[in-house]
N, C-alpha and C. Protein backbone atom coordinates (compact mmCIF):
# COMPACT_ATOMS: atom_id res chain seq x y z
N UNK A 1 0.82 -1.19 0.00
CA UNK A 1 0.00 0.00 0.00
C UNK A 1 0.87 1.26 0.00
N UNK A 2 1.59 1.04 0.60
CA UNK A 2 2.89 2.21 0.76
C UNK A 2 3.43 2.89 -0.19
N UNK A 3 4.14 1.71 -1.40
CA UNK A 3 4.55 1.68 -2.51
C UNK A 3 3.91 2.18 -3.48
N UNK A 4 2.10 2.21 -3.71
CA UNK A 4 1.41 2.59 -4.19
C UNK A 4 1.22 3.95 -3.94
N UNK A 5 0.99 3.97 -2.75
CA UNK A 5 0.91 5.79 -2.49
C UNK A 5 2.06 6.62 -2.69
N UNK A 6 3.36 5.89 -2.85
CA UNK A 6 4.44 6.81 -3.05
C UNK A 6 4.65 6.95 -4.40
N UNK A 7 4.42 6.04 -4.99
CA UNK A 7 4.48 6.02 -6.54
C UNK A 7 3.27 7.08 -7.66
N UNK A 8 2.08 7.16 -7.21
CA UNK A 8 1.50 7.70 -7.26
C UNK A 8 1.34 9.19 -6.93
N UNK A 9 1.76 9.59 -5.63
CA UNK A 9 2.18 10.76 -5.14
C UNK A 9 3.30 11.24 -6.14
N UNK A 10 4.59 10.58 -6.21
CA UNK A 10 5.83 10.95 -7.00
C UNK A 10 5.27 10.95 -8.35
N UNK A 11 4.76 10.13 -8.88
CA UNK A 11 3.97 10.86 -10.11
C UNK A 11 3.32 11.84 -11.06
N UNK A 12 2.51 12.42 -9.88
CA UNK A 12 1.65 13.49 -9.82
C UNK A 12 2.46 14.93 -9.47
N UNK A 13 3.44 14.51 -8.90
CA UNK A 13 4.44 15.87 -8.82
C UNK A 13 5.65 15.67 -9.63
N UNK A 14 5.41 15.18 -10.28
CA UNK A 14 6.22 15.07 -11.54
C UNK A 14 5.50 16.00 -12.37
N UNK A 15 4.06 15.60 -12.86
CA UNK A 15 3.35 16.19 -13.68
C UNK A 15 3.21 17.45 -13.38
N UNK A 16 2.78 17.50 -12.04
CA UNK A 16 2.50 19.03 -11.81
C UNK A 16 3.28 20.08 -12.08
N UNK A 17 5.15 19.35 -11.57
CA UNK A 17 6.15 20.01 -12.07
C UNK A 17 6.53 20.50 -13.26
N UNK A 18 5.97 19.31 -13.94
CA UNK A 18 5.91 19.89 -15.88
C UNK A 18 5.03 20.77 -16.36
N UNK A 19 3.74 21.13 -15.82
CA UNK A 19 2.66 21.87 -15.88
C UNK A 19 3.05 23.43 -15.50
N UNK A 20 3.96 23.36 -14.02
CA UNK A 20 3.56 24.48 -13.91
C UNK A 20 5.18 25.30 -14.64
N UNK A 21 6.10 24.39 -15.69
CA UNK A 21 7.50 24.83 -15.93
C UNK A 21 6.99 25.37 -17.45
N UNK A 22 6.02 24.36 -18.06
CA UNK A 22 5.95 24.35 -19.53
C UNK A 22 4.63 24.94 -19.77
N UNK A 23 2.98 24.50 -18.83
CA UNK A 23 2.28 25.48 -19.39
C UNK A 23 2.08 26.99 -18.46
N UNK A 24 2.17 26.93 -17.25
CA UNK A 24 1.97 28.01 -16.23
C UNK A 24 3.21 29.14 -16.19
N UNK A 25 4.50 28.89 -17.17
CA UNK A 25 5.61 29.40 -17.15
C UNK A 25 6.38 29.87 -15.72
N UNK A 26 6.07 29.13 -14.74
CA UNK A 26 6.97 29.34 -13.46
C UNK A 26 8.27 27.92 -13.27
N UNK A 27 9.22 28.69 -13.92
CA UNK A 27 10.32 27.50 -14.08
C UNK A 27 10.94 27.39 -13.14
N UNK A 28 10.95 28.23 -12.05
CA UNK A 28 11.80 27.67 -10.37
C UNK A 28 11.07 26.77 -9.85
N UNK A 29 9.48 27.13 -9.71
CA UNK A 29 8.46 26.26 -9.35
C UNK A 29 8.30 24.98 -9.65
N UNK A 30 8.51 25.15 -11.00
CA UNK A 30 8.13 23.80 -11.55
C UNK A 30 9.38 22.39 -11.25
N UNK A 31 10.51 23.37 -11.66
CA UNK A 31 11.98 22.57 -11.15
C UNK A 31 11.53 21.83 -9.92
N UNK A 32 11.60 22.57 -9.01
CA UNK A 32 11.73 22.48 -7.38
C UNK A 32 10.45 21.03 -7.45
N UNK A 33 9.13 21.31 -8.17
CA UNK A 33 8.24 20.39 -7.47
C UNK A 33 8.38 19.30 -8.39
N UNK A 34 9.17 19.12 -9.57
CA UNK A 34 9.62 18.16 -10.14
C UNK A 34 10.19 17.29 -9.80
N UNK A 35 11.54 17.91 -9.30
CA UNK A 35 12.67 17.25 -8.61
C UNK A 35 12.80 16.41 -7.29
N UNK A 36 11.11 17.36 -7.10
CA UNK A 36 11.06 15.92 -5.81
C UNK A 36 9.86 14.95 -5.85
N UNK A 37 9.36 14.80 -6.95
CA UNK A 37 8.47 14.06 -7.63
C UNK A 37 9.79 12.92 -8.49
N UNK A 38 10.24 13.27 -8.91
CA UNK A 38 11.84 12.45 -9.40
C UNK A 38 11.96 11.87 -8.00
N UNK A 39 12.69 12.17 -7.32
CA UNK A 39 13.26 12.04 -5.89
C UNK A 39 12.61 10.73 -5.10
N UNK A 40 10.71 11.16 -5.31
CA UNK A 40 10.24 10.33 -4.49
C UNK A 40 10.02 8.68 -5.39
N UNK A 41 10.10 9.22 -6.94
CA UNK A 41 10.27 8.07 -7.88
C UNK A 41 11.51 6.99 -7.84
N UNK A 42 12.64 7.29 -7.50
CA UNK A 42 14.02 7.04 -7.03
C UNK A 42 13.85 6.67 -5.59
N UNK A 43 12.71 6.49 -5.02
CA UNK A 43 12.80 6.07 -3.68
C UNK A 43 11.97 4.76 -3.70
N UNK A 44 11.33 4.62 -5.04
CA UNK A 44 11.10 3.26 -4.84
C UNK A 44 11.46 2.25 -5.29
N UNK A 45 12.80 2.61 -5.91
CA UNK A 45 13.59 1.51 -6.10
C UNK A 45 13.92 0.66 -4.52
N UNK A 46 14.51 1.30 -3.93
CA UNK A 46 14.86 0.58 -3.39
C UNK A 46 13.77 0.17 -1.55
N UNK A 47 12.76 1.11 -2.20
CA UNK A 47 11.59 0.28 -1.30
C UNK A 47 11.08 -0.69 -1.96
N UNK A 48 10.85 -1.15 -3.16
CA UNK A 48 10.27 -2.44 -3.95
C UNK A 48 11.60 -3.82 -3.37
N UNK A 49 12.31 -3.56 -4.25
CA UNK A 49 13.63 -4.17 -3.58
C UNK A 49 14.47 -4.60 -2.23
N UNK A 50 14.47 -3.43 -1.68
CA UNK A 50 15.03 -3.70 -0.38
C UNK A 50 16.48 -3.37 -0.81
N UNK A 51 16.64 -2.89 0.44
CA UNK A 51 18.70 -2.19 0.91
C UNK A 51 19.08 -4.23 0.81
N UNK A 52 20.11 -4.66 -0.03
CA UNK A 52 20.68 -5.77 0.29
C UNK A 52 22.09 -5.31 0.18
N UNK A 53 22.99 -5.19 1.25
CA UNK A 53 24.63 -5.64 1.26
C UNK A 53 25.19 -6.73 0.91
């Protein structure tokens, strides 16, 4: 369930990030809420997976 909501969440601020860089023209904005829509996408690698040493 976790995985789902994070994936989903990181999704949607992905998009939003592209929305508000390419149609709303606020490109700090859009960066910033992109990058952690990326961020939270890159976090489920290794929540699907698991930390293995």
């Amino acid at each position: 369930m976790l995985t789902v909501l994070v994936g989903v969440v990181g999704a949607l601020a992905l998009g939003v990030g592209m929305c508000f860089s390419m149609v709303w023209g606020k490109m700090l904005v859009g960066v910033a809420i992109g990058l952690v829509g990326i961020v939270m996408l890159l976090c489920l690698i290794p929540l699907t997976k698991g930390i293995k040493a």
